[in-house]
C-alpha atoms as a PDB file:
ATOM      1  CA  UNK A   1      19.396   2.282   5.001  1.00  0.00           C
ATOM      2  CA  UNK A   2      18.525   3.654   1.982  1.00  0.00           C
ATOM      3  CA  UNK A   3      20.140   1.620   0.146  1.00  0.00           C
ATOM      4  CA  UNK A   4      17.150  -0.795   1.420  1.00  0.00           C
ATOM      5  CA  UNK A   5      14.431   1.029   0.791  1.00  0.00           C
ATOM      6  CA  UNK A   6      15.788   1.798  -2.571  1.00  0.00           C
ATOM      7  CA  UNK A   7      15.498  -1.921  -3.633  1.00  0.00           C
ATOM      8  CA  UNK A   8      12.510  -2.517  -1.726  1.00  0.00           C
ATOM      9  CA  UNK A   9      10.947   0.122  -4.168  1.00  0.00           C
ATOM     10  CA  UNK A  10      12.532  -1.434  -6.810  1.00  0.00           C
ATOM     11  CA  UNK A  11      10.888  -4.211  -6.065  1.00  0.00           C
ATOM     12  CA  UNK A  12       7.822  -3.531  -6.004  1.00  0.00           C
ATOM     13  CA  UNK A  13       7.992  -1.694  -8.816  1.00  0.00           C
ATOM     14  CA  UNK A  14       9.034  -5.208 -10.974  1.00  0.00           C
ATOM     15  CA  UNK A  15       6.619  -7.418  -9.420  1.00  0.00           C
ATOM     16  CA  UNK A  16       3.461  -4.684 -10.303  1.00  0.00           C
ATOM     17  CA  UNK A  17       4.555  -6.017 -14.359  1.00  0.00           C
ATOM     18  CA  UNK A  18       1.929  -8.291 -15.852  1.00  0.00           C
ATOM     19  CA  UNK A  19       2.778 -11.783 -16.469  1.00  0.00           C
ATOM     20  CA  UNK A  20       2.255 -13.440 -19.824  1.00  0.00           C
ATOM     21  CA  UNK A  21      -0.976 -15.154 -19.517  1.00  0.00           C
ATOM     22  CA  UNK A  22      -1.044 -18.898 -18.852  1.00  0.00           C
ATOM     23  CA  UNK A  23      -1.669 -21.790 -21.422  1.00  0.00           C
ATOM     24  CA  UNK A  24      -2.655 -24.381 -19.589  1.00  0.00           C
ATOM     25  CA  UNK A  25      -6.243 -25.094 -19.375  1.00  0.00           C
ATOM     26  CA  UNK A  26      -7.784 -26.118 -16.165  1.00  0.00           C
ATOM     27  CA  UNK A  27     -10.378 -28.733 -15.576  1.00  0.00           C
ATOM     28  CA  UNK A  28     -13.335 -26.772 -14.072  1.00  0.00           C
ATOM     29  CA  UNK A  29     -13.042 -24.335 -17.709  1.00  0.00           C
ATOM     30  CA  UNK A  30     -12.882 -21.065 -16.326  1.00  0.00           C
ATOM     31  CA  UNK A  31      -9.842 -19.576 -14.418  1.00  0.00           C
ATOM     32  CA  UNK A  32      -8.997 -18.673 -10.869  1.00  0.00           C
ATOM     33  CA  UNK A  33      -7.886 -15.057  -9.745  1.00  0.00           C
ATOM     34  CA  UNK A  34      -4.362 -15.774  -8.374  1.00  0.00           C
ATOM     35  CA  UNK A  35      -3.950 -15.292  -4.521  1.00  0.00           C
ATOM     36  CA  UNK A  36      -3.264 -11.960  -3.297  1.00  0.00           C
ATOM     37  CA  UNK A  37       0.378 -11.669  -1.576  1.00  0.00           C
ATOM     38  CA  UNK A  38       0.481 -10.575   1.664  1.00  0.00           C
ATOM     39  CA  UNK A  39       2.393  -6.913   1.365  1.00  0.00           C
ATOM     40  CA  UNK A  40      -0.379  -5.589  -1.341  1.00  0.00           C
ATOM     41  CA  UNK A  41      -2.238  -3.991   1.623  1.00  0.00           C
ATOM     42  CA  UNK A  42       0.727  -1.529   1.407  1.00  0.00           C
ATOM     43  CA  UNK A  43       0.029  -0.107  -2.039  1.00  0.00           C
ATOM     44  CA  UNK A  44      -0.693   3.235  -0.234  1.00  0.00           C
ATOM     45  CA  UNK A  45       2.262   3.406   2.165  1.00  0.00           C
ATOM     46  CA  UNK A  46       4.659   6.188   1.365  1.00  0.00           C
ATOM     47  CA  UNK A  47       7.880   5.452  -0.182  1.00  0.00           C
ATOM     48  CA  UNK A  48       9.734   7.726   2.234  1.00  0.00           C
ATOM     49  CA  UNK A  49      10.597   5.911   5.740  1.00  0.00           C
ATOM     50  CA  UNK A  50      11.788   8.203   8.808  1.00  0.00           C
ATOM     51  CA  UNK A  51      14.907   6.375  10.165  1.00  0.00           C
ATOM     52  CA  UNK A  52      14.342   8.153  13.652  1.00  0.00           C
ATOM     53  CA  UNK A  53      10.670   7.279  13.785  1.00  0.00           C
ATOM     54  CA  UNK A  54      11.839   3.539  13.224  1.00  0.00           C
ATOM     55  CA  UNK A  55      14.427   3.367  15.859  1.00  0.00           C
ATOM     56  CA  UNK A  56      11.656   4.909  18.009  1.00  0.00           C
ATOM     57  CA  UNK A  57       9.507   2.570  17.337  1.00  0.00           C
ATOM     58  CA  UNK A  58      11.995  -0.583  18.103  1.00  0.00           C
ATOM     59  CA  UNK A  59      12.683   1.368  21.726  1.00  0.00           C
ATOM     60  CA  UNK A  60       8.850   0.880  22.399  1.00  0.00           C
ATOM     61  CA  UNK A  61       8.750  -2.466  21.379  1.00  0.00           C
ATOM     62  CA  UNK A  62      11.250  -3.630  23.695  1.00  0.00           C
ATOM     63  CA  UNK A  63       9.383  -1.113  26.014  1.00  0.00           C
ATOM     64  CA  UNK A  64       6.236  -2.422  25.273  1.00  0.00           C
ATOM     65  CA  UNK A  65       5.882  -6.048  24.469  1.00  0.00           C
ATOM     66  CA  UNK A  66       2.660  -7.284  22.566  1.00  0.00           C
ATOM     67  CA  UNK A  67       1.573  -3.535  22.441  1.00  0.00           C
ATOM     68  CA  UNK A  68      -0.827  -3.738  19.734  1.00  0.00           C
ATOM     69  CA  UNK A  69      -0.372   0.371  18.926  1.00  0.00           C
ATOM     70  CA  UNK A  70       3.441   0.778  18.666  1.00  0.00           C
ATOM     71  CA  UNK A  71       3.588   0.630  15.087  1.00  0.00           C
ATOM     72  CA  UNK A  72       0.928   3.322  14.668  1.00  0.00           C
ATOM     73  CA  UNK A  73       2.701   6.542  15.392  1.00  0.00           C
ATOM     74  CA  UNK A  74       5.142   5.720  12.736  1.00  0.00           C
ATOM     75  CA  UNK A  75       2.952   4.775  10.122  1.00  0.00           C
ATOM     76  CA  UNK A  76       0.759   7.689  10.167  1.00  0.00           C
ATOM     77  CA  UNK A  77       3.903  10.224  10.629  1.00  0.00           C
ATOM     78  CA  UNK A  78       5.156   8.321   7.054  1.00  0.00           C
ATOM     79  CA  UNK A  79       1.986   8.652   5.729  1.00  0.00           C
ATOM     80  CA  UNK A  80       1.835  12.377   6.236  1.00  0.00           C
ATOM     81  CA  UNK A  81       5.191  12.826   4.501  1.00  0.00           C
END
């Protein structure tokens, strides 16, 4: 498990590098901001993860289907530590 996390970190950590800039010129003159990915909503999320508060969590989801707040709890305990 935290093996996991451990390159998930790593991860990020590589793809927050800047990228040469592009030559190519486009036709319009001026450039586009590239498209946000999906996970940079998590910027703030604590690197530490709370293996009993995740197998918790998958307990309620098969508890509660479709519940909307299952994924709370365990997000704001991880944020606290």
């Amino acid at each position: 498990m935290l093996l996991v996390v451990v390159t998930w970190a790593y991860g990020q950590q590589e793809s927050n590098k800047p990228k040469p800039a592009s030559t190519s010129v486009q036709n319009s003159g001026t450039q586009k901001d590239p498209p946000s990915l999906g996970f940079n909503h998590l910027k703030d999320v604590s690197p530490i993860m709370d293996s009993d508060a995740w197998m918790e969590e998958q307990r309620l989801e098969k508890q509660l289907p479709g519940n909307q707040f299952v994924h709370d709890k365990r997000a704001m305990h991880e944020a606290a530590l």
